[in-house]
PDB file of N, CA and C in Angstrom:
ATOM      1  N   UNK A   1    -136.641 177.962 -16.506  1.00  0.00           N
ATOM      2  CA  UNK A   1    -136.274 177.254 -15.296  1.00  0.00           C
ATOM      3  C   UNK A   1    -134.765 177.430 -15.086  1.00  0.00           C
ATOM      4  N   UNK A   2    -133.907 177.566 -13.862  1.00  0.00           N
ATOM      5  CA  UNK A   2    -133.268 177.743 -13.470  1.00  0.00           C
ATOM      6  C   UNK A   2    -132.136 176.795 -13.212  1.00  0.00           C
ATOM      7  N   UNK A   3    -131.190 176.645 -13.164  1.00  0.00           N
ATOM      8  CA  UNK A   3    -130.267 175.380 -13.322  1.00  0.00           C
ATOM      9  C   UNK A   3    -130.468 174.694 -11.636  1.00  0.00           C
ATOM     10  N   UNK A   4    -130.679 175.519 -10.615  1.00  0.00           N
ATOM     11  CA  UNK A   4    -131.160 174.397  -9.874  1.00  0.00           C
ATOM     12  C   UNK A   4    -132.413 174.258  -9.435  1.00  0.00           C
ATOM     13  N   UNK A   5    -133.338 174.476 -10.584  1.00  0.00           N
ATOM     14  CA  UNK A   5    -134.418 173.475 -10.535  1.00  0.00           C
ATOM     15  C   UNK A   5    -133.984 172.540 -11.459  1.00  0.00           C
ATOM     16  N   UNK A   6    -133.451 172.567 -12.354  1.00  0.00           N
ATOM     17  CA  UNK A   6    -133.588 171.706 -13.165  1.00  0.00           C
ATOM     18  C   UNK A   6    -132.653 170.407 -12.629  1.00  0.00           C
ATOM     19  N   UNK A   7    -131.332 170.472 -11.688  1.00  0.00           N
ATOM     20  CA  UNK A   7    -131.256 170.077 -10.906  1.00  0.00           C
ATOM     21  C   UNK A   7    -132.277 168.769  -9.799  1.00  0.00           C
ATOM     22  N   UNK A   8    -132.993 169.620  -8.941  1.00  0.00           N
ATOM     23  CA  UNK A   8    -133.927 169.555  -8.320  1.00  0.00           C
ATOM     24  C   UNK A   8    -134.972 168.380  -9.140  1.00  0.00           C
ATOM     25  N   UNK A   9    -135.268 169.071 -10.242  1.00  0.00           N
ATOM     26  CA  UNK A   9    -136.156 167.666 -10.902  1.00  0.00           C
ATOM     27  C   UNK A   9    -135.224 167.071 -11.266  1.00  0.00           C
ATOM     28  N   UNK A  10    -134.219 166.786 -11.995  1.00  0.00           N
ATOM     29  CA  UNK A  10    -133.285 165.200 -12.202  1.00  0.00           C
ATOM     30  C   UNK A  10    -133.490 164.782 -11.562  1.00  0.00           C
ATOM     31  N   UNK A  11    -132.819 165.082 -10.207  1.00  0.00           N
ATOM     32  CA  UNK A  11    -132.749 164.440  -8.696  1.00  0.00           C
ATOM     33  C   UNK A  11    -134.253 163.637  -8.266  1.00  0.00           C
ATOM     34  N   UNK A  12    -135.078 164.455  -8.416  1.00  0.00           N
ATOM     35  CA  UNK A  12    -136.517 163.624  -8.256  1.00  0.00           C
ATOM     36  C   UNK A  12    -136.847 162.715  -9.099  1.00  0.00           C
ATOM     37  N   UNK A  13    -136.419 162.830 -10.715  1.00  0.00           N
ATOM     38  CA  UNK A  13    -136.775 162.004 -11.439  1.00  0.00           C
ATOM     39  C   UNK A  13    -135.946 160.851 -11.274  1.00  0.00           C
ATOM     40  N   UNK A  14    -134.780 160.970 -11.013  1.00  0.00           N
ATOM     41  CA  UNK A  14    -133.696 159.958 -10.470  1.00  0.00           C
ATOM     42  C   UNK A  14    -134.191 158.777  -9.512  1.00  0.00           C
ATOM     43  N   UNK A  15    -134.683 159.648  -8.507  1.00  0.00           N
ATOM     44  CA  UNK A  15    -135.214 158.783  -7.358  1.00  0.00           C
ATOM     45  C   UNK A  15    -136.226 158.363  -7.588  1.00  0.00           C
ATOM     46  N   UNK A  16    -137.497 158.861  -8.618  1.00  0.00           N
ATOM     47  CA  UNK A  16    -138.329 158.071  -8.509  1.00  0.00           C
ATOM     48  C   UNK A  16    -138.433 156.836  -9.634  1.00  0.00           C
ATOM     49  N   UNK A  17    -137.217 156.927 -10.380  1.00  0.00           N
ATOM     50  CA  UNK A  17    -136.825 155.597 -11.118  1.00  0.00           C
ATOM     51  C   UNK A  17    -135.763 154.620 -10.423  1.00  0.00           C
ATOM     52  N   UNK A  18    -135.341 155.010  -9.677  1.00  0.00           N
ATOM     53  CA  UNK A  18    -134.492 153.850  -8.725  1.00  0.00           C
ATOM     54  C   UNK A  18    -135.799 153.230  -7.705  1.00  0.00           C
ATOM     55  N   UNK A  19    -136.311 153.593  -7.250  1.00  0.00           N
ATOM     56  CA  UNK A  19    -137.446 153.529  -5.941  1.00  0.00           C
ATOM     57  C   UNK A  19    -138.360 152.384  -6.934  1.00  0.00           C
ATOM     58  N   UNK A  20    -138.407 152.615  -8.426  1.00  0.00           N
ATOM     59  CA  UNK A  20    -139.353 151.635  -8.743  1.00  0.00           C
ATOM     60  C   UNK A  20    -138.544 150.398  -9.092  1.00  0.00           C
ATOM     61  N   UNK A  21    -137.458 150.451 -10.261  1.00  0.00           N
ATOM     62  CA  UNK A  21    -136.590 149.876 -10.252  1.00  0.00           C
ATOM     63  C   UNK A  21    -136.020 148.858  -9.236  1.00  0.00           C
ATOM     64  N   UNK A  22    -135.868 149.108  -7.733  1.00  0.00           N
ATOM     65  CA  UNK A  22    -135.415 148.475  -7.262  1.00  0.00           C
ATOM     66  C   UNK A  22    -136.460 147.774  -6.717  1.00  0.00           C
ATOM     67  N   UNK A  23    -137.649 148.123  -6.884  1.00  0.00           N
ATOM     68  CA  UNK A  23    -138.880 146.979  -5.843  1.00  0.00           C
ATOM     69  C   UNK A  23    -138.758 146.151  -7.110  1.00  0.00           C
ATOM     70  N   UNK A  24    -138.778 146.390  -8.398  1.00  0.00           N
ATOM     71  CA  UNK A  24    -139.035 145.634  -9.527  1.00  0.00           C
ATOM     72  C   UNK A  24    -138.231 144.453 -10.004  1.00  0.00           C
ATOM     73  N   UNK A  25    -136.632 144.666  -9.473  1.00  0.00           N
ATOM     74  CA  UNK A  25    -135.603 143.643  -9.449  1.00  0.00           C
ATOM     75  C   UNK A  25    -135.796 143.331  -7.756  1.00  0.00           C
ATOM     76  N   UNK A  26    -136.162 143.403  -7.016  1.00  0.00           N
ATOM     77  CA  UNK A  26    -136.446 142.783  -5.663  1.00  0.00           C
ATOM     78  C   UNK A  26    -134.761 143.011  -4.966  1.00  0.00           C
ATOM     79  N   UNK A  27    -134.185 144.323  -4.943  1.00  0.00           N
ATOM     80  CA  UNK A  27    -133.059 144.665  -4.138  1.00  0.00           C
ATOM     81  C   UNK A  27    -131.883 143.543  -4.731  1.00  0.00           C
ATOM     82  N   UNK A  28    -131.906 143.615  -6.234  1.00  0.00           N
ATOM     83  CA  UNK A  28    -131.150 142.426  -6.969  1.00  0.00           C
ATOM     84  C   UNK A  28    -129.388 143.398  -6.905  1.00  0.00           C
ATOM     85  N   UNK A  29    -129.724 144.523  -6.702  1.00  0.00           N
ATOM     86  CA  UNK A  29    -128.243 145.063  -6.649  1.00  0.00           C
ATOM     87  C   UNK A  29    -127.608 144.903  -5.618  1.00  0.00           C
ATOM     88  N   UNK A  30    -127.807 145.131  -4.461  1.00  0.00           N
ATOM     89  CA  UNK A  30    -127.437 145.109  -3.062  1.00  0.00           C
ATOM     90  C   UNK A  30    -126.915 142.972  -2.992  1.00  0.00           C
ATOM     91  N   UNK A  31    -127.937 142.403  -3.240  1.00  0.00           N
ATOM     92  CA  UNK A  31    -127.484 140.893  -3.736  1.00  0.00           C
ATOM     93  C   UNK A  31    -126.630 140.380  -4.355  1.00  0.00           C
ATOM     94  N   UNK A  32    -126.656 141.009  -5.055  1.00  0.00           N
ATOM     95  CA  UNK A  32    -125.435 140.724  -6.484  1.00  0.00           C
ATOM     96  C   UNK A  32    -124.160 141.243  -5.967  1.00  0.00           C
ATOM     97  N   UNK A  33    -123.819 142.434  -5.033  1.00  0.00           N
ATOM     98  CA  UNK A  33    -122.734 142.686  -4.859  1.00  0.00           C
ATOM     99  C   UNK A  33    -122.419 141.705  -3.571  1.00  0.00           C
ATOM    100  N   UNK A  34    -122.967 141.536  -2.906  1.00  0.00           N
ATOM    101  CA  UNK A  34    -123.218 140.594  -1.769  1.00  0.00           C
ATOM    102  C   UNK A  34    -122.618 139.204  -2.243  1.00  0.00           C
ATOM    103  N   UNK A  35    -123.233 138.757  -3.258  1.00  0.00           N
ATOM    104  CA  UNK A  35    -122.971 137.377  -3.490  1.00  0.00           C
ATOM    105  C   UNK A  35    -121.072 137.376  -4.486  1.00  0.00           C
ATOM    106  N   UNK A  36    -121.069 138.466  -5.383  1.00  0.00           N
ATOM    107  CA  UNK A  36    -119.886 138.723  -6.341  1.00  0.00           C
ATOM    108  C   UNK A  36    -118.772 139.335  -5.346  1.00  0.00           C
ATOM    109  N   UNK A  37    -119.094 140.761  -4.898  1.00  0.00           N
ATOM    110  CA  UNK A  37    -117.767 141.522  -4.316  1.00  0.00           C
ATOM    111  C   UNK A  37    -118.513 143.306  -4.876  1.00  0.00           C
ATOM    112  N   UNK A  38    -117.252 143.836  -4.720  1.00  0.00           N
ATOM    113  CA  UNK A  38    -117.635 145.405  -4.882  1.00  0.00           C
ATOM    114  C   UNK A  38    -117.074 145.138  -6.050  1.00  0.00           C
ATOM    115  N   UNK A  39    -116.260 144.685  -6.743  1.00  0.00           N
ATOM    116  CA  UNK A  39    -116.052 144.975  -8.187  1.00  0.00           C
ATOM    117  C   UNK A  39    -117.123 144.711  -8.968  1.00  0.00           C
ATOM    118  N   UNK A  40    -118.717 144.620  -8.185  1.00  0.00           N
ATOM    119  CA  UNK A  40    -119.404 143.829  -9.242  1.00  0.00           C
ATOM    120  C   UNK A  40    -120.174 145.423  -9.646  1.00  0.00           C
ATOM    121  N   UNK A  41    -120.060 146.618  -9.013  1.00  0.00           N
ATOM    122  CA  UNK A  41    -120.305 147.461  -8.880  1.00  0.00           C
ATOM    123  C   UNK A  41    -119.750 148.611  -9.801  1.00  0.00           C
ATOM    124  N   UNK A  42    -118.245 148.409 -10.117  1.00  0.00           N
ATOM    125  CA  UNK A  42    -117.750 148.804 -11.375  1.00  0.00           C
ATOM    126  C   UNK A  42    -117.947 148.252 -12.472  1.00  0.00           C
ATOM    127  N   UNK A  43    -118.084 146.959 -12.074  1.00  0.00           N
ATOM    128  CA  UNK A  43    -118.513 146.398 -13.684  1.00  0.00           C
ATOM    129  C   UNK A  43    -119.719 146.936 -14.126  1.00  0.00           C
ATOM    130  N   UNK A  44    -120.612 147.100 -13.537  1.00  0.00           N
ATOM    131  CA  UNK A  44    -122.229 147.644 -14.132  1.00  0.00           C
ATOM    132  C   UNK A  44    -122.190 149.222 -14.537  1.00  0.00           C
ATOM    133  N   UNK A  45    -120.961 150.038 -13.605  1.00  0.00           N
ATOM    134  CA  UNK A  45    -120.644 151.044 -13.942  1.00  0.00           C
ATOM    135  C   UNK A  45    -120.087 151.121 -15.608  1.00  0.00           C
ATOM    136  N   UNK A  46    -119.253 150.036 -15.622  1.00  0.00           N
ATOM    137  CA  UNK A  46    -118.192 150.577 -17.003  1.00  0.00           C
ATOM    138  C   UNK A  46    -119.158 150.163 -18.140  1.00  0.00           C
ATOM    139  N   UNK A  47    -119.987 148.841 -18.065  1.00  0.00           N
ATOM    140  CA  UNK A  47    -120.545 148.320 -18.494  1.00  0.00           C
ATOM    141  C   UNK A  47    -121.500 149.663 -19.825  1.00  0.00           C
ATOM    142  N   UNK A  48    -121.860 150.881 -18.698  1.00  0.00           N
ATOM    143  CA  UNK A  48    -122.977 151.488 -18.959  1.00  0.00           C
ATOM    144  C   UNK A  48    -121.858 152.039 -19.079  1.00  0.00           C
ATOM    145  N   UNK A  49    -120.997 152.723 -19.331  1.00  0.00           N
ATOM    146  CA  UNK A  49    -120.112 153.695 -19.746  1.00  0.00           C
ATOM    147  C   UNK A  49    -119.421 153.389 -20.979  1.00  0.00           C
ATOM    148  N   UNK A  50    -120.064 151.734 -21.991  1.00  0.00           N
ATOM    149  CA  UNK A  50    -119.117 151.761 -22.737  1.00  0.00           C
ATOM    150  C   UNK A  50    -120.172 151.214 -23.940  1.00  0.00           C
ATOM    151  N   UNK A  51    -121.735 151.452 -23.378  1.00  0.00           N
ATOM    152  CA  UNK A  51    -122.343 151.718 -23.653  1.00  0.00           C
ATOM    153  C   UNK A  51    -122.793 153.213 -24.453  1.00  0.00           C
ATOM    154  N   UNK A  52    -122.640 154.045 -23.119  1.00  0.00           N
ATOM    155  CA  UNK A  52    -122.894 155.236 -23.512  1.00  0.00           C
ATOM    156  C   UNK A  52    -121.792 155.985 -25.308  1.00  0.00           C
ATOM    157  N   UNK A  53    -120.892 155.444 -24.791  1.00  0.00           N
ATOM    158  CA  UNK A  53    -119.692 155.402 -26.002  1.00  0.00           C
ATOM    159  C   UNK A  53    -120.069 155.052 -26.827  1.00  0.00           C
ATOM    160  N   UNK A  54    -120.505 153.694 -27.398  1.00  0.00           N
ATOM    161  CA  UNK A  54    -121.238 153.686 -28.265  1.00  0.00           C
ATOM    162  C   UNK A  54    -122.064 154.148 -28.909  1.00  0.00           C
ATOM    163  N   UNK A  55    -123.340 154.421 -28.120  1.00  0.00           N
ATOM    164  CA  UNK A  55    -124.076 155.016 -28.365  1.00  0.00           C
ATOM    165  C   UNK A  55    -123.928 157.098 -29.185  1.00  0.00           C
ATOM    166  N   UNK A  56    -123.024 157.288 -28.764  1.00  0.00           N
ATOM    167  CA  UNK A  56    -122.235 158.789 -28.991  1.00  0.00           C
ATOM    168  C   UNK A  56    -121.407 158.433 -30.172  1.00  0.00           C
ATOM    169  N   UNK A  57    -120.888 157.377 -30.553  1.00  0.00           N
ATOM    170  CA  UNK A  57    -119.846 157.480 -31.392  1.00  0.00           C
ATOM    171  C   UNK A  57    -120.161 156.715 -32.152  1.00  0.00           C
ATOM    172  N   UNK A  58    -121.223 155.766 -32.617  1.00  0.00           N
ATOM    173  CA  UNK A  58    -121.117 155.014 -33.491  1.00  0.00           C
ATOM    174  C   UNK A  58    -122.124 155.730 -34.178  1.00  0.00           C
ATOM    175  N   UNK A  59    -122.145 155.224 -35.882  1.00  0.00           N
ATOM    176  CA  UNK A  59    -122.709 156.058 -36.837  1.00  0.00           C
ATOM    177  C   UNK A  59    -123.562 155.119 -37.367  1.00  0.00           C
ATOM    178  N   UNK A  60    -123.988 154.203 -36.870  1.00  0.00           N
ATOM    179  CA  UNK A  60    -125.278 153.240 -36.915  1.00  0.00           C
ATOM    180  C   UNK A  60    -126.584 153.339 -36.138  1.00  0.00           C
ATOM    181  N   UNK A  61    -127.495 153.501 -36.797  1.00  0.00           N
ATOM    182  CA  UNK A  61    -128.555 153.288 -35.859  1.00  0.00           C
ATOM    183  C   UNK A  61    -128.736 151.657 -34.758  1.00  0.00           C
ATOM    184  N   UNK A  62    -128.710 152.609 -32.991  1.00  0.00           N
ATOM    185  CA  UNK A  62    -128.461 151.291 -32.550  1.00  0.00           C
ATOM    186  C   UNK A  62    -130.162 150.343 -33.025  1.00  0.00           C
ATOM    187  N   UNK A  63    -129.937 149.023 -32.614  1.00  0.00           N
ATOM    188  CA  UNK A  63    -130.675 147.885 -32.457  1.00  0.00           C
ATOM    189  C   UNK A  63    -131.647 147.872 -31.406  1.00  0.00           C
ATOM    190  N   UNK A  64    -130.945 148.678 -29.889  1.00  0.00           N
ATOM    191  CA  UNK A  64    -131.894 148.463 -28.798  1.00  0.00           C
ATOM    192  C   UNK A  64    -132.573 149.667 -28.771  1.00  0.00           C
ATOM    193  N   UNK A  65    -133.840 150.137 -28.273  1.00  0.00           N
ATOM    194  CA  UNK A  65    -134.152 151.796 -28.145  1.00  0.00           C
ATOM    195  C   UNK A  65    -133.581 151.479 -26.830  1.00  0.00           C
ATOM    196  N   UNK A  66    -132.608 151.978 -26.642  1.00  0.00           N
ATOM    197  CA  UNK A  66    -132.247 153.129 -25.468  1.00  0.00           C
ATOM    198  C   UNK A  66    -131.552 154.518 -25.548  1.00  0.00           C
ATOM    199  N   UNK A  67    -131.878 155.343 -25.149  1.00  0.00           N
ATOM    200  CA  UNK A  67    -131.352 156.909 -25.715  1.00  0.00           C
ATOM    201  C   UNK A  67    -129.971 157.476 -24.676  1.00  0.00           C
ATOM    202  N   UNK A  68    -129.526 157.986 -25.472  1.00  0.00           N
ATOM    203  CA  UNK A  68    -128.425 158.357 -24.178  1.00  0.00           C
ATOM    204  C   UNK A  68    -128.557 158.946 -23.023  1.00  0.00           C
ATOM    205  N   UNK A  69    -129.773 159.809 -22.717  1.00  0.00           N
ATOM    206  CA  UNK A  69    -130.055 160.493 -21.813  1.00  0.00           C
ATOM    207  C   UNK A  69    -130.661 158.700 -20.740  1.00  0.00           C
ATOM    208  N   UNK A  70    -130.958 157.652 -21.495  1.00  0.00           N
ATOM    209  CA  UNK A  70    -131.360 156.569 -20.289  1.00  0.00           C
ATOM    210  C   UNK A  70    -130.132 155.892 -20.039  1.00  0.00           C
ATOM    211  N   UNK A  71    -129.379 156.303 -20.800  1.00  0.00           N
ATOM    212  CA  UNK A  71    -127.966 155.345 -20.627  1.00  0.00           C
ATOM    213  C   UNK A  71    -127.270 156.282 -19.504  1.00  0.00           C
ATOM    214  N   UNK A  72    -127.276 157.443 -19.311  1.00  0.00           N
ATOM    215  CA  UNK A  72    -126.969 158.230 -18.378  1.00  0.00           C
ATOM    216  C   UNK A  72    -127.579 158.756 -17.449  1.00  0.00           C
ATOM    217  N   UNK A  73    -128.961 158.165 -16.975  1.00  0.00           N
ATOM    218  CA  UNK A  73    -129.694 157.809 -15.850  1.00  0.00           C
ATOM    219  C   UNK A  73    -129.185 156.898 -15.455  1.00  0.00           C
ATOM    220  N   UNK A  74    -128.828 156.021 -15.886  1.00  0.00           N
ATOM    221  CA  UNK A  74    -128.647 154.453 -15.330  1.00  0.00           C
ATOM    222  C   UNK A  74    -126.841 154.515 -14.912  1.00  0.00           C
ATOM    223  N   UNK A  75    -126.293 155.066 -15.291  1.00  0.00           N
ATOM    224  CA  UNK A  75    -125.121 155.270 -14.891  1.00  0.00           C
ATOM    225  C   UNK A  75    -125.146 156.364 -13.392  1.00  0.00           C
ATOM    226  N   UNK A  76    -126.080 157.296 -13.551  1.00  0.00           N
ATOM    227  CA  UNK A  76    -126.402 158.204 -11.941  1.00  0.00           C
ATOM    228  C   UNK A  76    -127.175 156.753 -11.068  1.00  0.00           C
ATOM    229  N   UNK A  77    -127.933 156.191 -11.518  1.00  0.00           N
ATOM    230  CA  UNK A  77    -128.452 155.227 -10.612  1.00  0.00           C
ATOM    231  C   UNK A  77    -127.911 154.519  -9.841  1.00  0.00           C
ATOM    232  N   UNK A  78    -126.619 153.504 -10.526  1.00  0.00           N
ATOM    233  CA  UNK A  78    -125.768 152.681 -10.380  1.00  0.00           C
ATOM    234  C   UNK A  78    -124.547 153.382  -9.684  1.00  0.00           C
ATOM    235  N   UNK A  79    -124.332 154.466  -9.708  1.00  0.00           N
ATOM    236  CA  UNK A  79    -123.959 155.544  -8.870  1.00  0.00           C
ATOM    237  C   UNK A  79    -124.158 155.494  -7.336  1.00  0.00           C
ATOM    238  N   UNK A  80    -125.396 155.652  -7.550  1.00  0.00           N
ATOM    239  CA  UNK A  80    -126.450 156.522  -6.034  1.00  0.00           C
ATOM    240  C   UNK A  80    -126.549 155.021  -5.401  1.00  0.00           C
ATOM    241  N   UNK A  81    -126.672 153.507  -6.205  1.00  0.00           N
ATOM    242  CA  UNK A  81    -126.865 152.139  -5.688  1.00  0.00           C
ATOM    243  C   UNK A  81    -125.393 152.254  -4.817  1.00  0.00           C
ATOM    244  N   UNK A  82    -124.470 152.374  -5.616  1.00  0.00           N
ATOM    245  CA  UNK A  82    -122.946 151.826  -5.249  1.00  0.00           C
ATOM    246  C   UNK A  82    -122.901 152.619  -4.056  1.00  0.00           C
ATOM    247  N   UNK A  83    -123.011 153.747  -4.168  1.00  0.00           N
ATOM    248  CA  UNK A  83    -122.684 154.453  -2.769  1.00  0.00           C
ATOM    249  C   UNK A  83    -123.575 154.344  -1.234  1.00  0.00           C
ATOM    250  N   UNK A  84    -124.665 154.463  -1.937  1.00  0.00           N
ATOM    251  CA  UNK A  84    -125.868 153.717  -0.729  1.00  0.00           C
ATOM    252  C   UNK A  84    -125.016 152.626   0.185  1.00  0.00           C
ATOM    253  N   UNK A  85    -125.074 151.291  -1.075  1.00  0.00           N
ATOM    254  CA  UNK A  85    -124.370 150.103  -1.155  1.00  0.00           C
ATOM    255  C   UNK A  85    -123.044 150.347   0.066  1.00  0.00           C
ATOM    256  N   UNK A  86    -122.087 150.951  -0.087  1.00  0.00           N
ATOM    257  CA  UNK A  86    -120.978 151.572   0.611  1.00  0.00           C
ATOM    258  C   UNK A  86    -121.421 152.083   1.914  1.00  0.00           C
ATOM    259  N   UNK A  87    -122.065 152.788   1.806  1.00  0.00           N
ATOM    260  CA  UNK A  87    -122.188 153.225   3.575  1.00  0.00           C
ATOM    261  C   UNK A  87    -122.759 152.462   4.276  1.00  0.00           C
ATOM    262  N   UNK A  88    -123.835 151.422   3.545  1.00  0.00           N
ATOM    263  CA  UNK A  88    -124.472 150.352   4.667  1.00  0.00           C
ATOM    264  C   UNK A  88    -123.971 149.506   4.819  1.00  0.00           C
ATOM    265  N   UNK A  89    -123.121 149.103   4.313  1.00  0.00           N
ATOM    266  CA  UNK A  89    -121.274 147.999   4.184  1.00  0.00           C
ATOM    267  C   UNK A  89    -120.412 148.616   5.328  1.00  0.00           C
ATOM    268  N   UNK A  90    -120.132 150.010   6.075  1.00  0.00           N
ATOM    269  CA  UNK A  90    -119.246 150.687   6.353  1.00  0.00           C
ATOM    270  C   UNK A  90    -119.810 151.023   7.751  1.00  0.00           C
ATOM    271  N   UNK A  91    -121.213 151.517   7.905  1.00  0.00           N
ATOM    272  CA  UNK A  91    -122.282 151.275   8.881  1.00  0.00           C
ATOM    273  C   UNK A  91    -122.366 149.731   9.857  1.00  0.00           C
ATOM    274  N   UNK A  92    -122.567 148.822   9.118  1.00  0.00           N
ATOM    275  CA  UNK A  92    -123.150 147.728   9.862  1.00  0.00           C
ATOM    276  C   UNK A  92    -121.259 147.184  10.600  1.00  0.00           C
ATOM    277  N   UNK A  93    -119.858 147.790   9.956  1.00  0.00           N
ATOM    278  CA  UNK A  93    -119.011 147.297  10.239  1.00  0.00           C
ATOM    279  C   UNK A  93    -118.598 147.972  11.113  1.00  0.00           C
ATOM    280  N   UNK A  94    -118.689 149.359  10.891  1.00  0.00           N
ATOM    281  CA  UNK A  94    -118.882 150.048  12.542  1.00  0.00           C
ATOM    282  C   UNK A  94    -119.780 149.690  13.594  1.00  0.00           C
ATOM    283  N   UNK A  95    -120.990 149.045  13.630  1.00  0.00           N
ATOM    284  CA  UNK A  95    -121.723 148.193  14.294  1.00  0.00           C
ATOM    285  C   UNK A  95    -121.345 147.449  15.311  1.00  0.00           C
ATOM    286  N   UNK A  96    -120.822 146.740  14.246  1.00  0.00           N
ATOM    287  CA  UNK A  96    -119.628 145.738  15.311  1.00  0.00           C
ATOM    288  C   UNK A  96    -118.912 145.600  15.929  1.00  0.00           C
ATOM    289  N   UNK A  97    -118.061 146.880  15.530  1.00  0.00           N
ATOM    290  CA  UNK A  97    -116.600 147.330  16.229  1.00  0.00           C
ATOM    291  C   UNK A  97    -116.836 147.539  18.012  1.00  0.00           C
TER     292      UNK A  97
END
């Protein structure tokens, strides 16, 4: 397979774990930044980024199963949320104008 298929499926596999994900927390991200601010959006970012660190650098077997390849889905997710998040923030304010 070719680097952009392989591409091509991330991207699908991406979306079809956000698409479930988000019916499953009931649009709890879009809320949460709503109710907190946009910094609540880096925090979930670094959050999972200091995670992933761990996970790479420590010489313990972790406690939780999560593998790095899910720790770095969830960091593209929280990604693809934040920016979504951003244009329909940026959209509805051009709306108004």
């Amino acid at each position: 397979m070719n680097k952009e298929d392989l591409i091509i499926n991330e991207c699908e596999e991406l979306k079809n774990l956000l698409i479930k994900k988000n019916k499953d927390y009931g649009n709890s991200y879009d809320k949460t930044l709503d109710e907190f601010g946009k910094q609540i959006g880096l925090v979930r970012i670094e959050d999972k980024l200091n995670r992933l660190k761990t996970l790479i650098l420590s010489k313990e077997e972790p406690m939780v199963e999560e593998s790095i390849i899910d720790t770095v889905f969830d960091i593209a997710g929280y990604a693809v949320l934040f920016s979504i998040y951003l244009k329909e923030k940026e959209e509805n304010n051009n709306e108004k104008r």
